[in-house]
Protein backbone atom coordinates (compact mmCIF):
# COMPACT_ATOMS: atom_id res chain seq x y z
CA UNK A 1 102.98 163.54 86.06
CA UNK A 2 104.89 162.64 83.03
CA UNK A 3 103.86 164.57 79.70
CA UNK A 4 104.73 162.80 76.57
CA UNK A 5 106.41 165.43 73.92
CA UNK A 6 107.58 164.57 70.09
CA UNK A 7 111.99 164.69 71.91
CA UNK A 8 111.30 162.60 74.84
CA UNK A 9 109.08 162.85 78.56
CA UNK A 10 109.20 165.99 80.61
CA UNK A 11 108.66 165.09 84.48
CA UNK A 12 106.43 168.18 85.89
CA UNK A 13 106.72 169.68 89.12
CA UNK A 14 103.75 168.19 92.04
CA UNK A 15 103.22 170.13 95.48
CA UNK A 16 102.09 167.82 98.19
CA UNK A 17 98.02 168.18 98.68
CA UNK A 18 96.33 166.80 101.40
CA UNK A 19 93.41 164.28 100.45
CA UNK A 20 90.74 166.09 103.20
CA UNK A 21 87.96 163.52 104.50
CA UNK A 22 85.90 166.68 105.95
CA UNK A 23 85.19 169.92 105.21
CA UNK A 24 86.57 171.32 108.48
CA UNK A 25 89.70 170.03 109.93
CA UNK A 26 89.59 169.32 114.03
CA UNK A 27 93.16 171.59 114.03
CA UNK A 28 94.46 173.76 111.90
CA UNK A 29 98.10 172.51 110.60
CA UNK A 30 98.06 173.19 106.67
CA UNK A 31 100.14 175.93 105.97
CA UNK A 32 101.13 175.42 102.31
CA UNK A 33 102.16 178.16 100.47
CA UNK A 34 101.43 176.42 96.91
CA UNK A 35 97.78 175.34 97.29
CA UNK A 36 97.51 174.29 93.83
CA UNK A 37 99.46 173.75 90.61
CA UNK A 38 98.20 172.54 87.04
CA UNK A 39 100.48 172.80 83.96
CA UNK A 40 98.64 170.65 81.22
CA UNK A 41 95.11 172.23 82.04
CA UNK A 42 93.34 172.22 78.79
CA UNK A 43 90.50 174.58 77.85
CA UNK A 44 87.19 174.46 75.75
CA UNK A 45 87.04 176.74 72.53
CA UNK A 46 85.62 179.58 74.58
CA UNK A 47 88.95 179.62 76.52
CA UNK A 48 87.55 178.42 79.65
CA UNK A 49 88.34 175.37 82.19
CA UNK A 50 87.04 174.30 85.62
CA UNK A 51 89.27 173.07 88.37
CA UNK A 52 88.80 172.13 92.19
CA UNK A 53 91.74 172.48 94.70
CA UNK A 54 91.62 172.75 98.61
CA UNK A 55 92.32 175.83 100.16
CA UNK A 56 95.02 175.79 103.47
CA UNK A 57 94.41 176.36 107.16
CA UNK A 58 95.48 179.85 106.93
CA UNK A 59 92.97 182.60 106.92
CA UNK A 60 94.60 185.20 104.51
CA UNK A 61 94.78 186.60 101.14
CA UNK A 62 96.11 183.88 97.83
CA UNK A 63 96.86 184.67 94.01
CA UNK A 64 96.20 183.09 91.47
CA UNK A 65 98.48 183.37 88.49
CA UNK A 66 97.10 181.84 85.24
CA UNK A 67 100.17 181.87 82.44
CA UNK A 68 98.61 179.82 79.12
CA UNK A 69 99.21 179.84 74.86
CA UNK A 70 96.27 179.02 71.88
CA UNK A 71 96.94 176.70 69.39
CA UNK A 72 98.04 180.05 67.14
CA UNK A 73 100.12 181.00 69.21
CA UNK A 74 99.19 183.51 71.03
CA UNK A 75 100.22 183.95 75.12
CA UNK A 76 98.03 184.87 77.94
CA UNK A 77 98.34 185.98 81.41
CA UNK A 78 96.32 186.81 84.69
CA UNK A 79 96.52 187.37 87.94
CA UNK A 80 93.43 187.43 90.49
CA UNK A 81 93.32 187.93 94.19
CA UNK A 82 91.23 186.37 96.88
CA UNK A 83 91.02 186.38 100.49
CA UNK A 84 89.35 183.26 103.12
CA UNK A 85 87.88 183.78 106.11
CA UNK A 86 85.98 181.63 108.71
CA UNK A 87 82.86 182.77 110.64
CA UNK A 88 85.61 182.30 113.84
CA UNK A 89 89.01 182.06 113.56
CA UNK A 90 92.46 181.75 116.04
CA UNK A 91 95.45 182.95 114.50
CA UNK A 92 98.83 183.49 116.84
CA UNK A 93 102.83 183.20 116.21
CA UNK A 94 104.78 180.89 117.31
CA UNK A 95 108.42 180.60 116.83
CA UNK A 96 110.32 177.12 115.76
CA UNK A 97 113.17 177.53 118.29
CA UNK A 98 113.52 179.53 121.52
CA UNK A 99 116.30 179.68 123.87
CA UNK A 100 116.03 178.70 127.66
CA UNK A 101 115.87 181.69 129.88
CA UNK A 102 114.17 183.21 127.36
CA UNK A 103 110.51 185.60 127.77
CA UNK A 104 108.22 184.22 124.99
CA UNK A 105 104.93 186.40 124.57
CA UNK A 106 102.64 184.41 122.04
CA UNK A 107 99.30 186.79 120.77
CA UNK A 108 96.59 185.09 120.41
CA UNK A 109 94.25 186.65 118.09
CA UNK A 110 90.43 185.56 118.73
CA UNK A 111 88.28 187.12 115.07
CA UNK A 112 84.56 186.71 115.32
CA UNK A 113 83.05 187.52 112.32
CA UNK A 114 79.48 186.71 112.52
CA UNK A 115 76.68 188.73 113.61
CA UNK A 116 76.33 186.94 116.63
CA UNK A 117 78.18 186.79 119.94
CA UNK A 118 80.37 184.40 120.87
CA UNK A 119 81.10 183.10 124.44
CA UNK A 120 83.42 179.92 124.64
CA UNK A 121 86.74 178.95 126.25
CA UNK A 122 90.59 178.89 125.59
CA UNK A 123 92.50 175.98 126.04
CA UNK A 124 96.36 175.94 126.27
CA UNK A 125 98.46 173.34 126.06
CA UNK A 126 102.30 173.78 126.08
CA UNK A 127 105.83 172.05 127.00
CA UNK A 128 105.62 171.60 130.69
CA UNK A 129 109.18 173.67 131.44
CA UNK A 130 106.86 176.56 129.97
CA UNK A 131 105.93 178.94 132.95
CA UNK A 132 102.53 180.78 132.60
CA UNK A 133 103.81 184.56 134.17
CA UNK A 134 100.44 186.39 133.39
CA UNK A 135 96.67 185.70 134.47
CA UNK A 136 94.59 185.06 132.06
CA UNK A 137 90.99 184.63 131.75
CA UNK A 138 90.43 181.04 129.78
CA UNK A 139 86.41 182.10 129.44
CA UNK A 140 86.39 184.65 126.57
CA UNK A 141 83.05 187.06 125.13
CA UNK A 142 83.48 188.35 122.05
CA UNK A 143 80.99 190.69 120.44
CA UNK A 144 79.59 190.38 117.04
CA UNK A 145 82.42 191.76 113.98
CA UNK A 146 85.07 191.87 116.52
CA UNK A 147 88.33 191.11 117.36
CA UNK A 148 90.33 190.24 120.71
CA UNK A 149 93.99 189.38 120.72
CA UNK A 150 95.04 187.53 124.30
CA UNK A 151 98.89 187.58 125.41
CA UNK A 152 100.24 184.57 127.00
CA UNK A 153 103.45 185.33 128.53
CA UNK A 154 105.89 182.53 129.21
CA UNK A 155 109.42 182.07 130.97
CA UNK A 156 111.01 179.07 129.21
CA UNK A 157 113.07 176.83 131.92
CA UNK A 158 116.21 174.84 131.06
CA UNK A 159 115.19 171.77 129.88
CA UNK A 160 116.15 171.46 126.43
CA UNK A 161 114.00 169.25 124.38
CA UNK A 162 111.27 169.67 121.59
CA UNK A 163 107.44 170.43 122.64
CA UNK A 164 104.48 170.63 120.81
CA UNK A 165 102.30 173.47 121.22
CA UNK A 166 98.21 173.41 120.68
CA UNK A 167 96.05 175.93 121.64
CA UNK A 168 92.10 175.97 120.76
CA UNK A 169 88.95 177.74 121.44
CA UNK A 170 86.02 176.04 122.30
CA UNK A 171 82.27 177.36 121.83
CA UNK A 172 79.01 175.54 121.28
CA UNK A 173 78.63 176.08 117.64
CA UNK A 174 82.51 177.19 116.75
CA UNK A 175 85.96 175.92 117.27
CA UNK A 176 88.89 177.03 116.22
CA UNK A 177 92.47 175.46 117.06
CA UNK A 178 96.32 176.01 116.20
CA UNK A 179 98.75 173.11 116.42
CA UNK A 180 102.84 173.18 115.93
CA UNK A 181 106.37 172.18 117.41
CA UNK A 182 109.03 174.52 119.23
CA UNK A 183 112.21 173.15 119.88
CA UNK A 184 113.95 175.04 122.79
CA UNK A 185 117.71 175.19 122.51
CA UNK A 186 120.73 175.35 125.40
CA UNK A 187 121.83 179.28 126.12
CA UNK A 188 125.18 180.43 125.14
CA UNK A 189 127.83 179.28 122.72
CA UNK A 190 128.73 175.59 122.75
CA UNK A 191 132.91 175.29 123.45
CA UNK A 192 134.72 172.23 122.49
CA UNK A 193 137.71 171.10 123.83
CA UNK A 194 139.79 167.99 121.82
CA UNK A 195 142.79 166.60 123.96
CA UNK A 196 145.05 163.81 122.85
CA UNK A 197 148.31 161.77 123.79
CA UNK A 198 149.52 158.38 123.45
CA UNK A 199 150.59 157.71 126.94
CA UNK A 200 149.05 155.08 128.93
CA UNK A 201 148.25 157.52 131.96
CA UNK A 202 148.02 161.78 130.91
CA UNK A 203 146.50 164.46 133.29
CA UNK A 204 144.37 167.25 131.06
CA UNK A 205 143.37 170.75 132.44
CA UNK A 206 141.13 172.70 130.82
CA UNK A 207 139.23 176.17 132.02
CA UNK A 208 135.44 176.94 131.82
CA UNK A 209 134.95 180.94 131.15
CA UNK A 210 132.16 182.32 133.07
CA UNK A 211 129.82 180.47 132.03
CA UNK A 212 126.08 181.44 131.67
CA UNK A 213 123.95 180.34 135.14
CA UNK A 214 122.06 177.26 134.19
CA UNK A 215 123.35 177.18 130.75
CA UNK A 216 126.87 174.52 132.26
CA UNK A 217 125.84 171.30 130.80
CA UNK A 218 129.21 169.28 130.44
CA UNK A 219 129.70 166.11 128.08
CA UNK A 220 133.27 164.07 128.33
CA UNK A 221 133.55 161.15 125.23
CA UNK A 222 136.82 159.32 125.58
CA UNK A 223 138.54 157.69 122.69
CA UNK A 224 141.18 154.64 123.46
CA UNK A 225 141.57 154.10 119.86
CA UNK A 226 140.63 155.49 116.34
CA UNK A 227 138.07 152.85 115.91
CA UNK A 228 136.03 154.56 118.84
CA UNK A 229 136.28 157.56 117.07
CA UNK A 230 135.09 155.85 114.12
CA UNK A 231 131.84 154.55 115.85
CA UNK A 232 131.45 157.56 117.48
CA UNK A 233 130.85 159.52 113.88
CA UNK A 234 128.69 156.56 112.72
CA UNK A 235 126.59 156.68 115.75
CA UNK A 236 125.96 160.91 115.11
CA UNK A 237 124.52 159.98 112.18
CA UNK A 238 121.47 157.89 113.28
CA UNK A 239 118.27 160.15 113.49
CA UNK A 240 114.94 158.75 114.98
CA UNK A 241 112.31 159.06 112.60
CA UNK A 242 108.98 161.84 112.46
CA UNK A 243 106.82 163.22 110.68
CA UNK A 244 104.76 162.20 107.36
CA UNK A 245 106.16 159.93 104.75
CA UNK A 246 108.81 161.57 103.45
CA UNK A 247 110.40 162.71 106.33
CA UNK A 248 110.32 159.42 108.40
CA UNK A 249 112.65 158.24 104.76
CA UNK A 250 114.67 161.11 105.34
CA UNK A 251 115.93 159.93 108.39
CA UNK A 252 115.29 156.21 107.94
CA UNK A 253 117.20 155.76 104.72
CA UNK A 254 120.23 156.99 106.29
CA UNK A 255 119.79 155.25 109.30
CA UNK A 256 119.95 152.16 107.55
CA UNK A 257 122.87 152.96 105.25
CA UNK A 258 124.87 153.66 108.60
CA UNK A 259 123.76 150.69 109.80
CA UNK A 260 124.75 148.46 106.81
CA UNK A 261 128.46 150.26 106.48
CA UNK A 262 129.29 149.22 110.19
CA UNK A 263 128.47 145.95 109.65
CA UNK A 264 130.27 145.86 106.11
CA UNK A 265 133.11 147.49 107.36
CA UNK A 266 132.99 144.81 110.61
CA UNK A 267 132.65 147.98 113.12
CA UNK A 268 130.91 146.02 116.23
CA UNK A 269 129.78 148.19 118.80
CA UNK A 270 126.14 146.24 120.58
CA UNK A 271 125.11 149.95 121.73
CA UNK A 272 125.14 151.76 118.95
CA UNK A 273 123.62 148.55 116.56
CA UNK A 274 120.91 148.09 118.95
CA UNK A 275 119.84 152.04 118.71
CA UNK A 276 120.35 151.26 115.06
CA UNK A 277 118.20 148.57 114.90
CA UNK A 278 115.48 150.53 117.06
CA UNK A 279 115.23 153.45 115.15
CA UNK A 280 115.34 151.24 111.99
CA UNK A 281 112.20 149.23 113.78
CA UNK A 282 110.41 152.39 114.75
CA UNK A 283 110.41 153.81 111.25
CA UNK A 284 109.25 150.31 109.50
CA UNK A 285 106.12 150.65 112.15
CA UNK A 286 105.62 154.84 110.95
CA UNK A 287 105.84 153.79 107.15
CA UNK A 288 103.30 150.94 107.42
CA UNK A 289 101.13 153.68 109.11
CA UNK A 290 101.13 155.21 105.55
CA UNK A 291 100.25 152.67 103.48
CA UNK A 292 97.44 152.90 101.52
CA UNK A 293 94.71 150.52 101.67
CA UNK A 294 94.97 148.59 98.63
CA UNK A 295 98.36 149.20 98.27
CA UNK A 296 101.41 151.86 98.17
CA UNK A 297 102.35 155.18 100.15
CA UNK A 298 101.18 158.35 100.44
CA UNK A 299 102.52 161.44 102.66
CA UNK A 300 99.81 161.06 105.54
CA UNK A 301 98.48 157.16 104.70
CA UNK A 302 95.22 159.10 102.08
CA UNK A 303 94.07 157.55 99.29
CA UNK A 304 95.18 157.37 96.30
CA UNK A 305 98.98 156.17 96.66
CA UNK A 306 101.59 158.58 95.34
CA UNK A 307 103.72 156.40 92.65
CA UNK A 308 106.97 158.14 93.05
CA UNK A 309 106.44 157.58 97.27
CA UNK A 310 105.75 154.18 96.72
CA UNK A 311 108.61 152.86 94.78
CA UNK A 312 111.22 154.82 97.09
CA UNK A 313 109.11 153.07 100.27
CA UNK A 314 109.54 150.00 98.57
CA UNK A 315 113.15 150.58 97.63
CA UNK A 316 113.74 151.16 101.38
CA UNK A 317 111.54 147.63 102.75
CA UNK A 318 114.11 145.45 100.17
CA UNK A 319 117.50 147.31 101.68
CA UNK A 320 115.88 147.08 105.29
CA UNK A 321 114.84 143.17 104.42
CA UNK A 322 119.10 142.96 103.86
CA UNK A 323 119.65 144.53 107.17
CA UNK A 324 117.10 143.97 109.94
CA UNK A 325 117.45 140.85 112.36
């Protein structure tokens, strides 16, 4: 939004807000902590103004902080409290990152507030290095204005890789589900070792120090020049591309930069081009699943386009059109 002032344009602050085609979403992912934000609302002569906004997934209390000025003058503030609630609702806590080895217990809180019981069924899905230690009972009664919390206890295995985690609740007339990521990282401190000579033929020794069971994972890059080294940096750099709009840029952009300085600075390496050039691929295929019809971008592909989205998307398509085979 660009407000037009007697010195020049003042470029307000937007929050993202997502366009919702149904009253209900199928999972609950909106966590926004800045529902809604207005700075030009105008009011009548009695002081008043109406305004719609969308409330998040979460089930918890929100302020609202109102901050205005009359044409005298004279300044104004306010700040209300209210709290949302569904007739059922699954809440839990779930951490980004865990470490292999690791005991995760994730409480799963189950809130019927109707006057009616509830009989349905929980469903669990998880990364499959996640081991299920406890029993527990997937068909679930709950009794009218209460609440049941339900412990899942994992042990996480080695693999070491990013998982999604969804878990829902199923009845005939409610449903209720919770949807995020958890990236589980490697045990123990990472040790690097850098060893270097100019001889054609060099024996190197190096001693591993107790290390952690099933934490060993060992990974050997060998240099014969500094232009390996070089194309070894570059090739750090390339990121495949997730997420809405604005993160798939975040990692495309750069991925596309990299790309273009290797081939302006004649670095050659098919390997590393060709993962380029896939990533690069993949992310032209995520951003057209944004598009909006009739033209431009948006975080999640909803009408209408978001102008500032759409001129760095199309910013992007004329420095990949300069790049891509």
């Amino acid at each position: 939004m660009l407000l037009n002032f007697q010195n020049g344009y003042y470029n307000a602050r937007t929050f993202y807000t997502p366009k919702y085609k149904n009253s209900k979403a199928d999972i609950r992912d909106d966590f926004r902590t800045t529902l809604y934000w207005e700075n030009a609302l105008e009011t009548n002569e009695k002081g008043e103004a109406d305004f719609e906004f969308s409330n998040a997934d979460a089930t918890t209390n929100y302020r609202i902080t109102v901050a205005g000025f009359s044409d005298d003058g004279a300044l104004g503030l306010n700040t209300e409290k209210y709290f949302v609630q569904m007739p059922f609702a699954l809440q839990t806590k779930v951490p980004n990152s865990i470490l292999t080895g690791d005991k995760l217990t994730i409480p799963v809180t189950l809130m019927n507030n109707t006057d009616s019981e509830i009989e349905g069924e929980l469903l669990i899905e998880l990364p499959t290095h996640f081991e299920l230690l406890n029993d527990v009972d997937k068909k679930i009664k709950l009794n009218p204005k209460t609440v049941k919390v339900v412990k899942l206890e994992f042990l996480i295995g080695n693999e070491v890789s990013q998982g999604s985690v969804n878990i829902r609740f199923q009845a005939d007339d409610f449903e209720d589900a919770f949807a995020t990521n958890i990236q589980t990282i490697s045990r123990g401190f990472p040790i690097n070792e850098v060893l270097g000579d100019n001889k054609v033929s060099r024996d190197f020794e190096f001693n591993l120090n107790q290390p952690l069971d099933g934490t060993l994972d060992i990974k050997l890059t060998v240099h014969p020049n500094v232009l390996s080294d070089l194309v070894t940096g570059v090739d750090r750099m390339f990121r495949q591309p997730n997420g809405c709009f604005e993160q798939v840029s975040s990692s495309n952009y750069p991925n596309l930069l990299a790309l273009n300085y290797m081939r302006n600075t004649n670095i050659r390496n098919q390997q590393v081009e060709a993962k380029a050039e896939r990533f690069l691929a993949l992310g032209y295929d995520k951003m057209k699943g944004y598009e909006v019809e009739g033209g431009g971008f948006d975080w999640w592909g909803k009408a209408p386009a978001h102008e500032g989205l759409t001129a760095y998307g199309l910013m992007q398509l004329v420095d990949m059109s300069k790049v891509l085979r």
